[in-house]
Each structure stands twice: as structure tokens, then as C-alpha cells.
N, C-alpha and C. Protein backbone atom coordinates (compact mmCIF):
# COMPACT_ATOMS: atom_id res chain seq x y z
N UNK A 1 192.69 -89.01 305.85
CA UNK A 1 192.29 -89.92 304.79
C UNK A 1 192.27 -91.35 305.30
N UNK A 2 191.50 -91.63 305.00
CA UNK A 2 191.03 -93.50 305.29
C UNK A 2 191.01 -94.06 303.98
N UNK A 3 191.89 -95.07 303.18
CA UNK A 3 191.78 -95.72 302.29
C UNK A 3 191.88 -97.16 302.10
N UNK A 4 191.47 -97.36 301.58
CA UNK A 4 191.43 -99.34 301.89
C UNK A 4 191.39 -99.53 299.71
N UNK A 5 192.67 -100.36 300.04
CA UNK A 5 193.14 -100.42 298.98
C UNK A 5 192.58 -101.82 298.48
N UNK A 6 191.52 -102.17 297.49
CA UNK A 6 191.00 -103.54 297.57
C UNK A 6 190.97 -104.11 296.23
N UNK A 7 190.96 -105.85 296.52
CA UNK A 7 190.44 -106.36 295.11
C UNK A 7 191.01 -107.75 295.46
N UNK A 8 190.88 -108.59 294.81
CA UNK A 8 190.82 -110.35 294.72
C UNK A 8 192.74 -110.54 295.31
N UNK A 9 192.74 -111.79 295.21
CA UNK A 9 193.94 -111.99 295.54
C UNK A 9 195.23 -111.80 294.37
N UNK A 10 196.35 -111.62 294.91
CA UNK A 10 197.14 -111.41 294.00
C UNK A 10 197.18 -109.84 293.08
N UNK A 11 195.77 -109.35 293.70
CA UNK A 11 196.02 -107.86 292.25
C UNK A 11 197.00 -106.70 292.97
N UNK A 12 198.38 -106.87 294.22
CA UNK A 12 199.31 -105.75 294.47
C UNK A 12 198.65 -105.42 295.54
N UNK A 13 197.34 -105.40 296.50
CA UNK A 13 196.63 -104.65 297.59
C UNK A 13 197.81 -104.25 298.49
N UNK A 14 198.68 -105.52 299.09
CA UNK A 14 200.03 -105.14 300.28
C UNK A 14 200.89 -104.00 299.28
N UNK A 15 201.67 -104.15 298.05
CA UNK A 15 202.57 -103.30 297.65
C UNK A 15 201.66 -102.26 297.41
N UNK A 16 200.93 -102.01 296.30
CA UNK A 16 200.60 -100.79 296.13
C UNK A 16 199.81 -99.83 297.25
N UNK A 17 199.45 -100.65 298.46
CA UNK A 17 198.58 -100.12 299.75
C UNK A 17 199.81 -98.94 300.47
N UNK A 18 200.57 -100.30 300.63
CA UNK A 18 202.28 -98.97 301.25
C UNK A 18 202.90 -98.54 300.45
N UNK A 19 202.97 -98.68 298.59
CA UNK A 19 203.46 -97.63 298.32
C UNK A 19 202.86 -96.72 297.93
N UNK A 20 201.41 -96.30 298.04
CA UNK A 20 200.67 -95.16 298.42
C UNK A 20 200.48 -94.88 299.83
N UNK A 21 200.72 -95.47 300.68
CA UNK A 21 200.70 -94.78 302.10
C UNK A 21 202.23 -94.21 302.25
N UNK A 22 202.77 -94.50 301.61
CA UNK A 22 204.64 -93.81 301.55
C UNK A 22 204.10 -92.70 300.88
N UNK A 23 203.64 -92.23 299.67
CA UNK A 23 203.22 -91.48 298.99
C UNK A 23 202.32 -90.31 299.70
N UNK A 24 201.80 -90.64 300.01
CA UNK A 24 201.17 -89.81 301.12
C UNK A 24 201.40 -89.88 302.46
N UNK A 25 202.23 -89.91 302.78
CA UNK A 25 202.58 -89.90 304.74
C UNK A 25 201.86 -90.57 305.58
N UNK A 26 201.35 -91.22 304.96
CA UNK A 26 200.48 -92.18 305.89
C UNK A 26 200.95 -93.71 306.44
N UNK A 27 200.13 -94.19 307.85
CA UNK A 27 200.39 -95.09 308.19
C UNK A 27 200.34 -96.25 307.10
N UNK A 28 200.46 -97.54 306.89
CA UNK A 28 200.15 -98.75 306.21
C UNK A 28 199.39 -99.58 306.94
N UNK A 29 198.50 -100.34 307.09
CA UNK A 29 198.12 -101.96 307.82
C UNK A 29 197.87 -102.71 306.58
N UNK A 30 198.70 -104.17 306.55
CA UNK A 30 197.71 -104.93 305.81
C UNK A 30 196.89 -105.83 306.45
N UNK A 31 196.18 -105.94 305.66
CA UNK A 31 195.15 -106.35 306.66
C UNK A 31 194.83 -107.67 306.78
N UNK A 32 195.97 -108.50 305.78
CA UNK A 32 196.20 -110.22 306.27
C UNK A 32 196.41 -110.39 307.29
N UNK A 33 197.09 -109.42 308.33
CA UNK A 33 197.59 -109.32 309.60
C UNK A 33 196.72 -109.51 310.66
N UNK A 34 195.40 -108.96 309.68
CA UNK A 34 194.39 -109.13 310.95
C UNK A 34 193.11 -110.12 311.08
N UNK A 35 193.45 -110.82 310.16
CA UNK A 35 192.63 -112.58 310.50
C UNK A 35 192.67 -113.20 311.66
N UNK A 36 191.74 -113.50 311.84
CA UNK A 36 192.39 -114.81 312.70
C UNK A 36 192.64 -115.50 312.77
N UNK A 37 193.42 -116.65 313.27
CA UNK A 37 194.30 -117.69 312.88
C UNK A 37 193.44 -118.81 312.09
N UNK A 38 192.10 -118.89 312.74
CA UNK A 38 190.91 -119.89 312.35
C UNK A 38 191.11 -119.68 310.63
N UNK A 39 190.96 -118.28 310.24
CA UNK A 39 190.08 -118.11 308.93
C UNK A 39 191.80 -118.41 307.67
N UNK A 40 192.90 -117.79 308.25
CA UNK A 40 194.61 -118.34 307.32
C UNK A 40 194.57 -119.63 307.60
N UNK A 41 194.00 -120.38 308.43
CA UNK A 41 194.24 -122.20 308.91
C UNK A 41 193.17 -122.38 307.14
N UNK A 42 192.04 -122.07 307.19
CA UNK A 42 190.87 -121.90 306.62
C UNK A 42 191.64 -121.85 304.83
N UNK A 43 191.94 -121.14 304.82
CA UNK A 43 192.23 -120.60 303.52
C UNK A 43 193.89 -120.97 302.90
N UNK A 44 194.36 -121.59 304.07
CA UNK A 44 195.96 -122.26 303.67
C UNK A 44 195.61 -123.62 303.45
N UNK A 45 194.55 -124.09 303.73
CA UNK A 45 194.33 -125.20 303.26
C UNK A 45 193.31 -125.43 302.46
N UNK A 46 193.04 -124.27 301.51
CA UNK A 46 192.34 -124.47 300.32
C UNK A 46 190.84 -124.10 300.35
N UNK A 47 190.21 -123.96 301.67
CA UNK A 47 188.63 -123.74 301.66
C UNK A 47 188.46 -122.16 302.14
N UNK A 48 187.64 -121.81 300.94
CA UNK A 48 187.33 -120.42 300.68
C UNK A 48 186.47 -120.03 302.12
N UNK A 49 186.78 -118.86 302.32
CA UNK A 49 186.06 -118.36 303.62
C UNK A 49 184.49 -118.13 303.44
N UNK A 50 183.54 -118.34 304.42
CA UNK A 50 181.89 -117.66 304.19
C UNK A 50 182.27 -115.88 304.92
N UNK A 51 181.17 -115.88 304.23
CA UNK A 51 180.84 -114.43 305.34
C UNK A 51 181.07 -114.64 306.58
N UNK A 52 180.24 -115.58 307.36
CA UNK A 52 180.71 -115.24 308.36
C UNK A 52 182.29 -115.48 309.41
N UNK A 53 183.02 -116.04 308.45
CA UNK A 53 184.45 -116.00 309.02
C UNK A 53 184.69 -115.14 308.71
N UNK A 54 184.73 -114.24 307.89
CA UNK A 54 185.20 -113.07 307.72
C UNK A 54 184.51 -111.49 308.38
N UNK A 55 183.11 -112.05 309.08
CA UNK A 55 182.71 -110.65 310.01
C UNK A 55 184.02 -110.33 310.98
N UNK A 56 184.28 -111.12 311.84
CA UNK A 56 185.14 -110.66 312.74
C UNK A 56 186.59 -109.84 312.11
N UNK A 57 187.17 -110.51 310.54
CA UNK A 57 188.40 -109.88 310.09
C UNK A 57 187.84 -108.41 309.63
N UNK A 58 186.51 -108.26 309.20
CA UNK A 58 186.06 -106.93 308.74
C UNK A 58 185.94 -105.98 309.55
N UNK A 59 185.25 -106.38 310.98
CA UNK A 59 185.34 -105.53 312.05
C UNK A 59 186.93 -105.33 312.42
N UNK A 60 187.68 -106.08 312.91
CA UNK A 60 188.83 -105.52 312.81
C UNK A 60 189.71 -104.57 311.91
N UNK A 61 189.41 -104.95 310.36
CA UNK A 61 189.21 -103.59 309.70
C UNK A 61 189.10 -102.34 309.86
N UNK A 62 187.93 -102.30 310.11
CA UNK A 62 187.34 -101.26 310.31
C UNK A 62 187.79 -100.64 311.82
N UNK A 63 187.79 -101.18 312.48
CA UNK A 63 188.24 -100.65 313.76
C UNK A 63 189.71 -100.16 313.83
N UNK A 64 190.57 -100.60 313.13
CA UNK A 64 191.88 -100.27 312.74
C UNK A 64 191.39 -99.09 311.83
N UNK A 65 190.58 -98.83 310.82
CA UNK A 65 190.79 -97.85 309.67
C UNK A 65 190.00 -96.41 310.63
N UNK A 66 189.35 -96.70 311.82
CA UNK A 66 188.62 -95.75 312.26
C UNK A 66 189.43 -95.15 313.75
N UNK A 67 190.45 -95.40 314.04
CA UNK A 67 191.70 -95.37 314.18
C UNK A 67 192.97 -94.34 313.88
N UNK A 68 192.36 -93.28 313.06
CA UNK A 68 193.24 -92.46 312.32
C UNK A 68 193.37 -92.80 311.05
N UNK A 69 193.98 -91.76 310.55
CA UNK A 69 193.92 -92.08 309.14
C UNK A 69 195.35 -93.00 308.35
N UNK A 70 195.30 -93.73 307.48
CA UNK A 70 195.88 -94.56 307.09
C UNK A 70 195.32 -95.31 305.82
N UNK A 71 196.49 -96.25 305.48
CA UNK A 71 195.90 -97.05 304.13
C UNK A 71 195.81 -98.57 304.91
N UNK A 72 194.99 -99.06 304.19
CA UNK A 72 194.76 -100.48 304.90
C UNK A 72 194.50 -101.38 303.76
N UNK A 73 195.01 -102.61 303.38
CA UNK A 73 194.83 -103.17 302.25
C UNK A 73 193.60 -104.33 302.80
N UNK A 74 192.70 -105.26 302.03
CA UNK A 74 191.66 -105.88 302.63
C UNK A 74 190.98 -105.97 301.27
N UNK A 75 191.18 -107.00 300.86
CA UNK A 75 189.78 -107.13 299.93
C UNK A 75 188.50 -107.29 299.56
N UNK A 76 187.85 -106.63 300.52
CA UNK A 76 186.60 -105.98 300.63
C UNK A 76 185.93 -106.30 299.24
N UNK A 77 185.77 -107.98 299.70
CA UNK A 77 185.15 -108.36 298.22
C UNK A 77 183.80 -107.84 297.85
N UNK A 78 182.85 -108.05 298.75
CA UNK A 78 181.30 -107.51 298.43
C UNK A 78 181.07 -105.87 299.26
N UNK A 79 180.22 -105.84 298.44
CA UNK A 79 179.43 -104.28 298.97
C UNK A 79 179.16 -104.17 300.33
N UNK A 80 178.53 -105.72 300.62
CA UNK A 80 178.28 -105.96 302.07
C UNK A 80 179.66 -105.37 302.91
N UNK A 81 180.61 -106.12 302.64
CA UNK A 81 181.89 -105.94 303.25
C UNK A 81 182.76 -104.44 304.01
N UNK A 82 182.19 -104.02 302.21
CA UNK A 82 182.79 -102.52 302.50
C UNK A 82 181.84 -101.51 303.11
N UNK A 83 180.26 -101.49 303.12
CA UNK A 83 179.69 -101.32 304.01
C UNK A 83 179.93 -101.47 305.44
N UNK A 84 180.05 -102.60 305.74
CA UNK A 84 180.75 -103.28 307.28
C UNK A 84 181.88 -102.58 307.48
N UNK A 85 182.95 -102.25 306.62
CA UNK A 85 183.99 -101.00 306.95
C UNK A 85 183.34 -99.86 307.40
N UNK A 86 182.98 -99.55 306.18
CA UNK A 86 182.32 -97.85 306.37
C UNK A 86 181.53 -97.96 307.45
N UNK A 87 180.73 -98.52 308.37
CA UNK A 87 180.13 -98.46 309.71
C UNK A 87 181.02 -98.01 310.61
N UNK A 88 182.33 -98.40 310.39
CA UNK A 88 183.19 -98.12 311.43
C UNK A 88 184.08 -97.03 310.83
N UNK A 89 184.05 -96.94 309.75
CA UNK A 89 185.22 -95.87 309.21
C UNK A 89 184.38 -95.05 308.20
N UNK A 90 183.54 -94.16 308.60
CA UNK A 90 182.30 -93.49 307.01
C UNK A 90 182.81 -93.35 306.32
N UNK A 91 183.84 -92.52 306.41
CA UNK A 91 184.66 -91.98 305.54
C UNK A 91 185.52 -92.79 304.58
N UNK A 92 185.57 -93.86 304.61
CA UNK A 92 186.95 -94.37 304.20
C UNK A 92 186.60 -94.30 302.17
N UNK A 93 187.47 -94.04 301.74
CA UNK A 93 187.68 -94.21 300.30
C UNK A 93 188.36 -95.80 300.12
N UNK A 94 187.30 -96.52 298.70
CA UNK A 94 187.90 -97.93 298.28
C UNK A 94 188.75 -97.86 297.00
N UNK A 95 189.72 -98.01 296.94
CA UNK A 95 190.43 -98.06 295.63
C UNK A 95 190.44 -99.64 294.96
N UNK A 96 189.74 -99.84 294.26
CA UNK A 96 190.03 -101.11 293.22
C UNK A 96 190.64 -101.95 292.67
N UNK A 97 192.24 -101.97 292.92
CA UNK A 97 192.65 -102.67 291.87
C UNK A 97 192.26 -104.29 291.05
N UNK A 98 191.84 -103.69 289.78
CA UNK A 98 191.03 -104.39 289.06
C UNK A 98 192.22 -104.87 287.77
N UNK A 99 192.25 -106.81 287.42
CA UNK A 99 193.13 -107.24 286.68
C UNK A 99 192.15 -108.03 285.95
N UNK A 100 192.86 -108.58 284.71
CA UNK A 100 192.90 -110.25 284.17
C UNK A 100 193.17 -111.24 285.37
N UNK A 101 192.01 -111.90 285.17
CA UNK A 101 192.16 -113.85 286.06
C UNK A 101 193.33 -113.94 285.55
N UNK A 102 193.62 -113.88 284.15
CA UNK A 102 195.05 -114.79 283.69
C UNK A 102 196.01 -114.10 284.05
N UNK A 103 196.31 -112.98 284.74
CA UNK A 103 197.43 -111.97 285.01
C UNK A 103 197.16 -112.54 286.55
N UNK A 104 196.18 -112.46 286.87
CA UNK A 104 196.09 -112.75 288.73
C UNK A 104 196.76 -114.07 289.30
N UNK A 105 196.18 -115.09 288.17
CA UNK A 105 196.40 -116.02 288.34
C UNK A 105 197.84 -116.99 288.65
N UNK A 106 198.87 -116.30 287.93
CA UNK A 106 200.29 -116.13 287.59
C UNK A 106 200.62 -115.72 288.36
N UNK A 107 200.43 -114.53 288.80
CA UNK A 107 201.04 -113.69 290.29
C UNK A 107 200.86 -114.71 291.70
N UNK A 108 199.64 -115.26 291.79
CA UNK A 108 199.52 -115.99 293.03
C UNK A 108 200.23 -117.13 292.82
N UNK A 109 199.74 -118.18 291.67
CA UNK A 109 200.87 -119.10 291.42
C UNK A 109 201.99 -118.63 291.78
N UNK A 110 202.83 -117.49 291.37
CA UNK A 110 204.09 -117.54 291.78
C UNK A 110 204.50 -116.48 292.97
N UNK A 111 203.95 -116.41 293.70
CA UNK A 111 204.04 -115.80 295.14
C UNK A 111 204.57 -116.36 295.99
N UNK A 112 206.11 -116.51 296.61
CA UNK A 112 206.44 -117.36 297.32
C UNK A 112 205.94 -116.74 298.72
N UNK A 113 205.66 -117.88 299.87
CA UNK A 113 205.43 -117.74 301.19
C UNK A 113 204.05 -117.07 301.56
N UNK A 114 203.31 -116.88 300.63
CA UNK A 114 201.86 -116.63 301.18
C UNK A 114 200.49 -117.59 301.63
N UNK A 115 199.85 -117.21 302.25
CA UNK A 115 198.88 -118.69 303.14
C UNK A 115 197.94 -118.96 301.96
N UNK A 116 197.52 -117.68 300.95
CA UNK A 116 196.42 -117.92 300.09
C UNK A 116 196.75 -118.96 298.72
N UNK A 117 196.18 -120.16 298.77
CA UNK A 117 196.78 -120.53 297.47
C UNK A 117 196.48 -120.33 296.42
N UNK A 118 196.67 -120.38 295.12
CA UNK A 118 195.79 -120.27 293.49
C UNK A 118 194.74 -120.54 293.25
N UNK A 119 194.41 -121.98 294.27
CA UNK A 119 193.45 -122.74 294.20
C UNK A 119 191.83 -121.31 294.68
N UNK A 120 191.98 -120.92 295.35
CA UNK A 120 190.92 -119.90 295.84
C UNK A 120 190.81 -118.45 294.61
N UNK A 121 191.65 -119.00 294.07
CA UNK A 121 191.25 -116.85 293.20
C UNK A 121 189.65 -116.99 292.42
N UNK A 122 189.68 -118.50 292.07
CA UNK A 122 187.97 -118.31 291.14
C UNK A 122 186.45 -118.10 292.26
N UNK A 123 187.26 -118.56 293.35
CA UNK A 123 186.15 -118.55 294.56
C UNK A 123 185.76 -116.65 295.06
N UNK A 124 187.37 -116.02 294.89
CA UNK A 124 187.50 -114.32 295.24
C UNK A 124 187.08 -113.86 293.74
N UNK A 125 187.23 -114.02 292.68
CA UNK A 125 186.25 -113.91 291.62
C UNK A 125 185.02 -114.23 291.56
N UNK A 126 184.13 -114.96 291.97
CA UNK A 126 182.94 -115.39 292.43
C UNK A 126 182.54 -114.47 293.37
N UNK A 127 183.08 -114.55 294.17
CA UNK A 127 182.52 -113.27 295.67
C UNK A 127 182.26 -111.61 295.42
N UNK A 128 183.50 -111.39 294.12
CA UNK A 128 183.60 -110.07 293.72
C UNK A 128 182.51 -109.79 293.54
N UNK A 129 182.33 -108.43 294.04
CA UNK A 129 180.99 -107.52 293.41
C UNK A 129 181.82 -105.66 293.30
N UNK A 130 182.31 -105.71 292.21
CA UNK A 130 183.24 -104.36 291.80
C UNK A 130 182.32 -103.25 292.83
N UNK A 131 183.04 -102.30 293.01
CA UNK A 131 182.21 -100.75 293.45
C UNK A 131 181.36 -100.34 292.58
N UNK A 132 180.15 -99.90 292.87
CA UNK A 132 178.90 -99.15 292.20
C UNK A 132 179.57 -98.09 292.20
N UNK A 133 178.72 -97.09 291.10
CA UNK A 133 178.95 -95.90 291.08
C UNK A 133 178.62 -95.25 292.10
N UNK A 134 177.11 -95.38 292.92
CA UNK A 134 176.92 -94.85 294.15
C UNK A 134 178.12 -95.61 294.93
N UNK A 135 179.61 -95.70 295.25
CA UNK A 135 180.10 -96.07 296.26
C UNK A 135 181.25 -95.13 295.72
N UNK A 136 181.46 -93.72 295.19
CA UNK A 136 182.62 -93.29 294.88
C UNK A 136 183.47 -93.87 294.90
N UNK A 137 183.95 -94.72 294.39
CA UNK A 137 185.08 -95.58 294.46
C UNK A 137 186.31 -95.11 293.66
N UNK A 138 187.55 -95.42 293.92
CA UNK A 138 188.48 -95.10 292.55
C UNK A 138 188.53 -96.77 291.66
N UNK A 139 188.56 -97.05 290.84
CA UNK A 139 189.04 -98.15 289.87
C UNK A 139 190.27 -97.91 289.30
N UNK A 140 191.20 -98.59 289.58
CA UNK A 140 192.49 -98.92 288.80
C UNK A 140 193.37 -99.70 288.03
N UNK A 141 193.39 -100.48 286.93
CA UNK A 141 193.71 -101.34 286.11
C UNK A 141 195.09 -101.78 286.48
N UNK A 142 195.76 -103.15 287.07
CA UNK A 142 196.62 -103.39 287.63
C UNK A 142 197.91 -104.09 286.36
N UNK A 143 197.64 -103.99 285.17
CA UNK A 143 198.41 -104.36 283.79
C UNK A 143 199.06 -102.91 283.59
N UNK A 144 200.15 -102.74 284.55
CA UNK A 144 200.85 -101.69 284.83
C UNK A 144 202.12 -101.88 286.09
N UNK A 145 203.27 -101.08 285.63
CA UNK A 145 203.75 -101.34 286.69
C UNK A 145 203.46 -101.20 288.21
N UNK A 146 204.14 -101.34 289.46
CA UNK A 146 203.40 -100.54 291.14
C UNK A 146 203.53 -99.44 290.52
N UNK A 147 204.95 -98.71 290.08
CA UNK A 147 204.72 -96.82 290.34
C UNK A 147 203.67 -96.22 289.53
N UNK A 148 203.31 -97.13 288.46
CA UNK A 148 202.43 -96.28 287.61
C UNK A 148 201.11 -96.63 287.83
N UNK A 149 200.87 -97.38 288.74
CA UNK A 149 199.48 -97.73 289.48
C UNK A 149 199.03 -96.78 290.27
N UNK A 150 200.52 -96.66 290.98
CA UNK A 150 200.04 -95.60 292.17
C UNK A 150 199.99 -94.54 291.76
N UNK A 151 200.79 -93.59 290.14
CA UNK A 151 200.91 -92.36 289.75
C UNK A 151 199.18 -92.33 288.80
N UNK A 152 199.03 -93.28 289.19
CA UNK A 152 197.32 -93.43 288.09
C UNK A 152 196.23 -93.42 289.45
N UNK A 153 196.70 -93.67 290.46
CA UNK A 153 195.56 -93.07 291.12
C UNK A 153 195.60 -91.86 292.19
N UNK A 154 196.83 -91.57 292.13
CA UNK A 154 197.43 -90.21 292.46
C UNK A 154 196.84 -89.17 291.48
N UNK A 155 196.71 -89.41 290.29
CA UNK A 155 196.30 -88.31 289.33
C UNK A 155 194.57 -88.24 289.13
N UNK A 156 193.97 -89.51 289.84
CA UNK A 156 192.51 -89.53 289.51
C UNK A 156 192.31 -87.70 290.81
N UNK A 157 192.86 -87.44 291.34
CA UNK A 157 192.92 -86.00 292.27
C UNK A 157 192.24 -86.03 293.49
N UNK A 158 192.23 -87.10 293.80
CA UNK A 158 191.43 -87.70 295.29
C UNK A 158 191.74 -87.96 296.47
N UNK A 159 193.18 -87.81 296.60
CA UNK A 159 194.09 -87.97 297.52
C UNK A 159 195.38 -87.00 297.24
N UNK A 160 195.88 -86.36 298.25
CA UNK A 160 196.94 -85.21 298.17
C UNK A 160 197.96 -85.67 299.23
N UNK A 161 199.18 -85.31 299.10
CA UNK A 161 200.38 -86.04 299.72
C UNK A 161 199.99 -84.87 300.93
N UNK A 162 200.59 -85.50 302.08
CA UNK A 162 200.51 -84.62 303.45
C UNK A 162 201.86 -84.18 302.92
């Protein structure tokens, strides 16, 4: 299984990514890890990334998710994006987690020690383009606790614990 756990900032991608890769025996990456320093310099100081700072973090993505199987968190904001995964990983399944701005918004505000500030969530709202139906996607509503996020997309029957 290849899963890439996605959605704007602040909607749980790092927690709920590993506590469904715990859930299923799988590796974790998040995939803040795999920026490059240019694009966290970029975005810790307030200016939203283009596409093309972010080709190189997507290919790394993808090259990590095609890699074995694992969960990888990445917010694979546009179609484009997750396309650019799936080149390198076909297979990979996108899980959604989908919130309220005003629930997102609160969470990042109060996130201690992360590079992304508040100031960027209307810019990752802007960029969003949700999964089409042609992209089998799972969707998951994040106005829930982690375990019952993850027991809500554990039950959509799309993923089975090793």
C-alpha cells in the first residue's frame, strides 16, 4: 500500500499519516522532511510557494512513496501534484483530510514550533483542488477526534492492517 495522507495545512496530515501507518504496519515519512531548505526559508517567512518550488519536493515524494510501501503525509494540493506523485508511485491511494478554515485556522495559530505560519492557510485554500471522483480518493472530515479519523477511514474498507 502507498498512501499519501493529504490536505491544507493544519488538517492532522503528520498525526493521522503515522497513526494510520501504526495501524497498518507500515513505514511513516512526513513529507515536511523533504523540502528543501529554499522552499521552509520560503514559507517561514510568509511567501506561499509556486509550483515550481514545489516540483522538486513532489518528486521527492514520489520517489520516497515508490520506494515500498508506506504512508507519506504531503499536501498534494492540486490534481497536478498528485498526478506528479502517481508518475512515480501509480498506485498510491490519496486520503483527504478535509476541515473548516475556522477549525484549520486555530490549529495552525496554535501549533507551537512549526515553519508554516497562519498567515499561508488562505493561500493552501486557494491552491486546493479536492480529489475528483475519477481520482478514487478517500475523503475524511477532520471535526473528529485522531482515533476516530483514522477508525473512519479504516472502515471506508480500503486499507487492511498487515
Amino acid at each position: 500500500m502507498k498512501i499519501v495522507v493529504m490536505g491544507v495545512s493544519g488538517c492532522g496530515k503528520s498525526l493521522i499519516g503515522s497513526m494510520l501507518a501504526d495501524r497498518l504496519g507500515l513505514p511513516f515519512v512526513d513529507g515536511d522532511a523533504l523540502h528543501p531548505r529554499t522552499n521552509i526559508d520560503k514559507m517561514a517567512g510568509g511567501t506561499p510557494l509556486t509550483d515550481s518550488d514545489r516540483a522538486p519536493w513532489l518528486d521527492a515524494v514520489g520517489a520516497a512513496l515508490s520506494d515500498g510501501d508506506k504512508v507519506i503525509a504531503c499536501s498534494s494540493l492540486k490534481r497536478a501534484y498528485r498526478d506528479r506523485i502517481r508518475a512515480a508511485a501509480a498506485n498510491a491511494v490519496f486520503v483527504h483530510l478535509s476541515g473548516d478554515r475556522s477549525v484549520l485556522l486555530d490549529r495552525v495559530t496554535h501549533r507551537p514550533g512549526h515553519f508554516m505560519p497562519a498567515t499561508l492557510l488562505d493561500s493552501q485554500f486557494a491552491a486546493l483542488e479536492p480529489p475528483g471522483p475519477d481520482e478514487d480518493a478517500v475523503t475524511v472530515d477532520i471535526d473528529a477526534s485522531p482515533q476516530a479519523i483514522v477508525d473512519a477511514i479504516m472502515a471506508t474498507g480500503r486499507f487492511d492492517a498487515t
